[in-house]
N, C-alpha and C. Protein backbone atom coordinates (compact mmCIF):
# COMPACT_ATOMS: atom_id res chain seq x y z
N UNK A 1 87.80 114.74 73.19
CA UNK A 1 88.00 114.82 74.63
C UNK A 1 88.01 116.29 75.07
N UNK A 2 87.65 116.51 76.39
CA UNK A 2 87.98 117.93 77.36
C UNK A 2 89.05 117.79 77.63
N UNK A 3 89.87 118.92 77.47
CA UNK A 3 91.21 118.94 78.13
C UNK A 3 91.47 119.88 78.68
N UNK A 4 92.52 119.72 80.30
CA UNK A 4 92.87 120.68 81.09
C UNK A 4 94.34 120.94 80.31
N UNK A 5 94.97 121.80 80.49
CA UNK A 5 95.99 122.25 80.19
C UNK A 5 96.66 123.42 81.23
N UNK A 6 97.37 122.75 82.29
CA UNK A 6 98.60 123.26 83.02
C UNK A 6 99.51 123.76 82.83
N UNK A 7 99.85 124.63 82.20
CA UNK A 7 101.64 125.08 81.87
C UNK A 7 101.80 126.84 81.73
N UNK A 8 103.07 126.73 82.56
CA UNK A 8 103.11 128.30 82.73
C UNK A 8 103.77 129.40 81.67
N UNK A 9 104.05 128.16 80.84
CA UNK A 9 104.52 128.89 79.02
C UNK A 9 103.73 129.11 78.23
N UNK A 10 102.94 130.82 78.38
CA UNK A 10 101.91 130.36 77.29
C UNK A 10 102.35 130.39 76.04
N UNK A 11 103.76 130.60 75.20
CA UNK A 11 103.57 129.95 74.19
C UNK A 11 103.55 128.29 73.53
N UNK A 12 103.88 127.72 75.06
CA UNK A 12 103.96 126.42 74.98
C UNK A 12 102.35 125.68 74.94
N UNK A 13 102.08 126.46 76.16
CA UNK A 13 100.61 126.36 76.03
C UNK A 13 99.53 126.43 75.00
N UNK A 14 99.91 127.37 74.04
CA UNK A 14 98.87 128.13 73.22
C UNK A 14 99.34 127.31 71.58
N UNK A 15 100.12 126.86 71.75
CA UNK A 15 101.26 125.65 70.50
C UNK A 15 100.23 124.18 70.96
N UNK A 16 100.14 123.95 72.02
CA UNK A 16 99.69 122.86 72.53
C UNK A 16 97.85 122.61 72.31
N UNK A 17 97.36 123.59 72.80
CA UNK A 17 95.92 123.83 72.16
C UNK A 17 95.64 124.08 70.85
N UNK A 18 96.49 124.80 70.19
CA UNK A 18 96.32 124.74 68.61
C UNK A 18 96.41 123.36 67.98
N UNK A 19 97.39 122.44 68.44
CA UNK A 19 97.16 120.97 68.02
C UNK A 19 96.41 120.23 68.38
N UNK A 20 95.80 120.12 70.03
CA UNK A 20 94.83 119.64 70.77
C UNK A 20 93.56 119.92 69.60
N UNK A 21 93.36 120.85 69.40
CA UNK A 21 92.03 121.49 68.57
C UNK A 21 92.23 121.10 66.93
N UNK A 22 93.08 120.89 66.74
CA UNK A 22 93.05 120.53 65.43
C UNK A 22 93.10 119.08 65.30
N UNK A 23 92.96 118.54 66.50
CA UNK A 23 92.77 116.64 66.29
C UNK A 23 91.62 116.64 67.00
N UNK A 24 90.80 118.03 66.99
CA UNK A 24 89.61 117.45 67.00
C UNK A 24 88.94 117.66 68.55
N UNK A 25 90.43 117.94 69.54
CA UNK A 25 89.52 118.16 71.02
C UNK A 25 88.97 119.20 71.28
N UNK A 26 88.66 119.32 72.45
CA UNK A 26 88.36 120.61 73.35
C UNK A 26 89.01 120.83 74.43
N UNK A 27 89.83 122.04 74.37
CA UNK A 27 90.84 122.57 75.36
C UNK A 27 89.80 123.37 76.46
N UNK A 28 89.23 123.05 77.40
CA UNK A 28 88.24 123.20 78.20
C UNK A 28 89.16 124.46 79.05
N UNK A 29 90.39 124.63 79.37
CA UNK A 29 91.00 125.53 80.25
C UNK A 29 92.29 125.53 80.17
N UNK A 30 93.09 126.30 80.60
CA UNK A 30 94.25 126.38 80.41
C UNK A 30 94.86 127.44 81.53
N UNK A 31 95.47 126.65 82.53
CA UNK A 31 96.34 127.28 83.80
C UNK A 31 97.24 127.44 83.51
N UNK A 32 98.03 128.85 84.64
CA UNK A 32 99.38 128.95 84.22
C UNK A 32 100.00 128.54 85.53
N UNK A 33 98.84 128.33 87.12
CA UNK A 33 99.81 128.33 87.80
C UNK A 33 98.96 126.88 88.99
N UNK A 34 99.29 126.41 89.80
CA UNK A 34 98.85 125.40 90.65
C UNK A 34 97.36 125.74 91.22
N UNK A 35 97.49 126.86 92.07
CA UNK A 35 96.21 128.00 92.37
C UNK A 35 95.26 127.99 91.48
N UNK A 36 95.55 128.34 90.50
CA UNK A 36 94.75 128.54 89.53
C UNK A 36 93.87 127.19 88.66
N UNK A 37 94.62 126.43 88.07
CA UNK A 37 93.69 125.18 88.33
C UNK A 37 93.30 124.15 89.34
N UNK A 38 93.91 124.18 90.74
CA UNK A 38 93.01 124.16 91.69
C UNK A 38 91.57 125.13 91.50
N UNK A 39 91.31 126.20 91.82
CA UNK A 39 90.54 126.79 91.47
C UNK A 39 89.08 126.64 90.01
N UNK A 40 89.90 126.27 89.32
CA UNK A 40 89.39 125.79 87.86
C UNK A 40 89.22 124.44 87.02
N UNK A 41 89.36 123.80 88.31
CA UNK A 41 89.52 122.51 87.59
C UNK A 41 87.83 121.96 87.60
N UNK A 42 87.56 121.63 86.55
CA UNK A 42 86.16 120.85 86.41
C UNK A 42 85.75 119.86 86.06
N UNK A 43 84.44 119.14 86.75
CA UNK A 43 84.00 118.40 86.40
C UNK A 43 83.92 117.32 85.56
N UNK A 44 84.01 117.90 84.30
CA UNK A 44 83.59 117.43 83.39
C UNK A 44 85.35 117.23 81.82
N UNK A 45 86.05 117.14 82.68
CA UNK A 45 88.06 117.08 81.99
C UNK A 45 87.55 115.79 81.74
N UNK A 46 88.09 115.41 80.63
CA UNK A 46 88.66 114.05 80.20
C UNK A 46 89.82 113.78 80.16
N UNK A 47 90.90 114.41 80.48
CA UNK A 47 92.46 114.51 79.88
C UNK A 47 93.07 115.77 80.78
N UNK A 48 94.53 115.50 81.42
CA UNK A 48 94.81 116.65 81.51
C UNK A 48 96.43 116.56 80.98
N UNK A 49 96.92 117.69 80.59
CA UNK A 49 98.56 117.86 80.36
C UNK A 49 99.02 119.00 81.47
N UNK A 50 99.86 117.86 82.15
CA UNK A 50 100.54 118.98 83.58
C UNK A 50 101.76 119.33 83.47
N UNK A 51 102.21 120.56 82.70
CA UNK A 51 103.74 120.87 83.53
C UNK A 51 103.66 120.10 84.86
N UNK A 52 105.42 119.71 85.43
CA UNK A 52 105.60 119.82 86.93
C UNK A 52 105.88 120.97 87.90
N UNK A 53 106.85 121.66 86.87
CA UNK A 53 107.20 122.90 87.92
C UNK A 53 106.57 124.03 87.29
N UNK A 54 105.94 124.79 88.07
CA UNK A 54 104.98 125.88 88.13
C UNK A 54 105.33 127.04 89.30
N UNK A 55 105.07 128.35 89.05
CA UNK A 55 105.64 129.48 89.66
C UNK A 55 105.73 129.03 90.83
N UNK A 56 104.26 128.65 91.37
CA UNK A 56 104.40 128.58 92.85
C UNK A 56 103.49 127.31 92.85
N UNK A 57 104.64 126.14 92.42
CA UNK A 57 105.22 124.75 93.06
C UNK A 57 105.20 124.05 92.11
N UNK A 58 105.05 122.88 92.36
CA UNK A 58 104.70 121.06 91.72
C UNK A 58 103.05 121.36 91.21
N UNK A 59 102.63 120.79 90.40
CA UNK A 59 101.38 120.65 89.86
C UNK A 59 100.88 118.82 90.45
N UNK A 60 101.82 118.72 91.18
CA UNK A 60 100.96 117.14 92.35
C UNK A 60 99.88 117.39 92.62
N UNK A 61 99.43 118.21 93.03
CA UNK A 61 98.07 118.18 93.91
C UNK A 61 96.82 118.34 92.69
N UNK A 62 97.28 118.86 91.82
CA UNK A 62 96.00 118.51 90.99
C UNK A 62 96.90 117.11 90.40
N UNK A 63 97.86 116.68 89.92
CA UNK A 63 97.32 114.86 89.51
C UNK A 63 96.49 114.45 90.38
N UNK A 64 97.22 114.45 92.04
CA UNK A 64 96.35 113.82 92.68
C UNK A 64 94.65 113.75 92.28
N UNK A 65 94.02 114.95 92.29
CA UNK A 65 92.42 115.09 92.30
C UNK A 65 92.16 114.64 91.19
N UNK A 66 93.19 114.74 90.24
CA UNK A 66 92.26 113.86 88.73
C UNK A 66 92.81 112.24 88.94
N UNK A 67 93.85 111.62 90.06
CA UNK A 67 93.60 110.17 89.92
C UNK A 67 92.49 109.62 90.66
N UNK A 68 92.31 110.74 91.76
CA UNK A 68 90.71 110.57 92.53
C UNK A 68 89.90 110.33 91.74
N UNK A 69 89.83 111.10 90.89
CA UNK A 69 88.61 110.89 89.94
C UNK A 69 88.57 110.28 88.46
N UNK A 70 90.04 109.76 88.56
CA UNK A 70 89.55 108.61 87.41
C UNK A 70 89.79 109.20 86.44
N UNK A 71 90.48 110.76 86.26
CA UNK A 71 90.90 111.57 84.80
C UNK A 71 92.01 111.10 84.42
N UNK A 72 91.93 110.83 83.43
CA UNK A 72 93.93 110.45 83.14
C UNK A 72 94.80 111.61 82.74
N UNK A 73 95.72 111.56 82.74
CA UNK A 73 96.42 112.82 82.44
C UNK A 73 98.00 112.68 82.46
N UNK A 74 98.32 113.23 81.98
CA UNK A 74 100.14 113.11 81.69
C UNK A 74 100.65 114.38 82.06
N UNK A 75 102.21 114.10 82.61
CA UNK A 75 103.56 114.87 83.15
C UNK A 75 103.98 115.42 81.74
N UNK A 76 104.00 116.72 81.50
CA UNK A 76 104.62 117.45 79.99
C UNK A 76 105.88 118.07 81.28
N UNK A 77 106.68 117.64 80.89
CA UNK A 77 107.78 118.41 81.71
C UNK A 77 109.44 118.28 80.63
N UNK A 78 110.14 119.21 81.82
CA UNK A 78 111.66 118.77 81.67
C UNK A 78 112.25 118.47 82.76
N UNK A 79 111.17 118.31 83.80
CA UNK A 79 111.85 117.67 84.61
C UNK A 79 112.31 116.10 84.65
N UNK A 80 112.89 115.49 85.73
CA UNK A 80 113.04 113.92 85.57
C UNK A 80 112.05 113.63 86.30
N UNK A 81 111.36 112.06 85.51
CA UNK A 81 110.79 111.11 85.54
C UNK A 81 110.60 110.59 87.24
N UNK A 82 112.13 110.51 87.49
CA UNK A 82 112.42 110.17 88.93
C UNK A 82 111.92 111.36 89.87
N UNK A 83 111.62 112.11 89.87
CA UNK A 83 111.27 113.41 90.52
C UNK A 83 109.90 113.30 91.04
N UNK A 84 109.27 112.67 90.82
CA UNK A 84 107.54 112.38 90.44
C UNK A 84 107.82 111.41 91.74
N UNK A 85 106.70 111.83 93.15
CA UNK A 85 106.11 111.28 93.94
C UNK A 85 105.78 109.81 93.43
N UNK A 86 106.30 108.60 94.38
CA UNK A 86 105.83 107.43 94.11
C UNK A 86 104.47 107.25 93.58
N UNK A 87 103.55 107.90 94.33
CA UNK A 87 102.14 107.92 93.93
C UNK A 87 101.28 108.22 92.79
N UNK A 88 102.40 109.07 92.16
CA UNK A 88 102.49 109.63 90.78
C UNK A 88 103.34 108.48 89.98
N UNK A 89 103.79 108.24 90.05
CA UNK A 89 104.51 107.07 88.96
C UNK A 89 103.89 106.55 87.64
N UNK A 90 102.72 105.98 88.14
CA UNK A 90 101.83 105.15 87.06
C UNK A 90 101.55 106.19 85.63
N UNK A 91 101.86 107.41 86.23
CA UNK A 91 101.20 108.74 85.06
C UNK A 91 101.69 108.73 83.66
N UNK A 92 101.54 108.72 82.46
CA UNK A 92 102.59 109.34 81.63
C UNK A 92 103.19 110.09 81.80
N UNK A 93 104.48 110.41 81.17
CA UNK A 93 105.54 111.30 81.47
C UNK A 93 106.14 111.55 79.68
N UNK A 94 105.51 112.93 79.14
CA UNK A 94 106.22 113.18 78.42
C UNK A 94 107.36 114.66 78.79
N UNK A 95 108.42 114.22 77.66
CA UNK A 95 109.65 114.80 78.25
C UNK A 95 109.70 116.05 77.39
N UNK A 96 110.14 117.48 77.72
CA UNK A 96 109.66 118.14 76.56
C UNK A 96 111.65 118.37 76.28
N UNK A 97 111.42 118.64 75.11
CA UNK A 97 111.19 119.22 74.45
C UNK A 97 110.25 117.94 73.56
N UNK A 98 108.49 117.48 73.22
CA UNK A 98 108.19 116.87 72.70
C UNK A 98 107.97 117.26 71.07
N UNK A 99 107.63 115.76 70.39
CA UNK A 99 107.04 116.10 69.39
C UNK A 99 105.53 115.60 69.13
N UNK A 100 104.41 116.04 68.35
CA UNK A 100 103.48 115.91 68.45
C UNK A 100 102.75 114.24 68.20
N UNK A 101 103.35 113.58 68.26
CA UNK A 101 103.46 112.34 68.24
C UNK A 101 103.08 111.91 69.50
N UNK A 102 104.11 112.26 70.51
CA UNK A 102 104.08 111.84 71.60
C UNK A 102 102.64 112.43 72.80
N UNK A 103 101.83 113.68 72.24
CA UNK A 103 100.86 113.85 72.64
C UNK A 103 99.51 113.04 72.00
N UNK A 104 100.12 113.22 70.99
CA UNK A 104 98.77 112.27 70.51
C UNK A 104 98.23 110.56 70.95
N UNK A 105 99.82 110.52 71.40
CA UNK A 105 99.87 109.03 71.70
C UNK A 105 99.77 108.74 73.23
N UNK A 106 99.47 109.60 73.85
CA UNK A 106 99.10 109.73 75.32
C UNK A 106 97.47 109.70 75.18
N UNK A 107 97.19 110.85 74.01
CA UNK A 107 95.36 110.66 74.33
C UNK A 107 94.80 109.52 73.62
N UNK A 108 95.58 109.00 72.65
CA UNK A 108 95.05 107.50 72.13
C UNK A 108 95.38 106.38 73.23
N UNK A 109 96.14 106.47 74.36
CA UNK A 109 96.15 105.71 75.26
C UNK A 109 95.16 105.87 76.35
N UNK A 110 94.89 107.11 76.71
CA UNK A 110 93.66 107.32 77.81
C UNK A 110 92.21 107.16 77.12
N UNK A 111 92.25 107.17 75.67
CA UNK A 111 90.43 106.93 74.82
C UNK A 111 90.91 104.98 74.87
N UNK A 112 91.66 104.53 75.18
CA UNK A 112 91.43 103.27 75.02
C UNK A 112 91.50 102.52 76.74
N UNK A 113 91.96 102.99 77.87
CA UNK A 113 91.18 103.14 78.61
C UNK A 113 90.07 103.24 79.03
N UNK A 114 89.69 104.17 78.39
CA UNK A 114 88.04 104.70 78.79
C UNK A 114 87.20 103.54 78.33
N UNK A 115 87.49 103.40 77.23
CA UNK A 115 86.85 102.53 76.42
C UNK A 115 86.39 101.00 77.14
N UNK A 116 87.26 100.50 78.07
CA UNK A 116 87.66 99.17 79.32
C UNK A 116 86.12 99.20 79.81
């Protein structure tokens, strides 16, 4: 899979693509801030992992554009679950502090999706 990657920790970030890549994906980009993958978000994502809170705001507005378009993508946060816009609900929600289990088992849920 392409993957976006949202998060304003890049060592969280850069921990997160080293495993992404070693099961085999492609970490297509990697934002640190809302702006910025607005700006960068492409086409062609299969997957995204969104922090929620970001310097400057919520990372909502890009779920939104990837449920427009049919990308699946999951909440990597510490925030609560309950915090997440009704509209957002349906999303995965992993809780961090995660373990790599729990990412893997988000993108084996969106490749079996796709698959429908």
């Amino acid at each position: 899979m392409r993957i976006l990657i949202l998060e304003d920790d890049l060592l969280t970030a850069f921990d997160l693509q080293l495993m992404l890549e070693a099961c085999g994906h492609e970490v297509v980009d990697t934002c640190g801030t809302v702006a910025e993958a607005g700006l960068r978000l492409r086409d062609d994502v299969d997957f995204a992992f969104l922090d929620v809170d970001l310097p400057d705001g919520k990372s909502f507005p890009i779920a939104a554009r990837l449920s427009e378009r049919r990308v699946p993508f999951a909440f990597v946060s510490g925030s609560d679950r309950a915090d997440l816009p009704a509209a957002l609900r349906h999303a995965a929600f992993i809780a961090k502090p995660y373990g790599d289990a729990a990412i893997r088992n988000s993108l084996d849920a969106a490749a079996l999706l796709a698959a429908c």
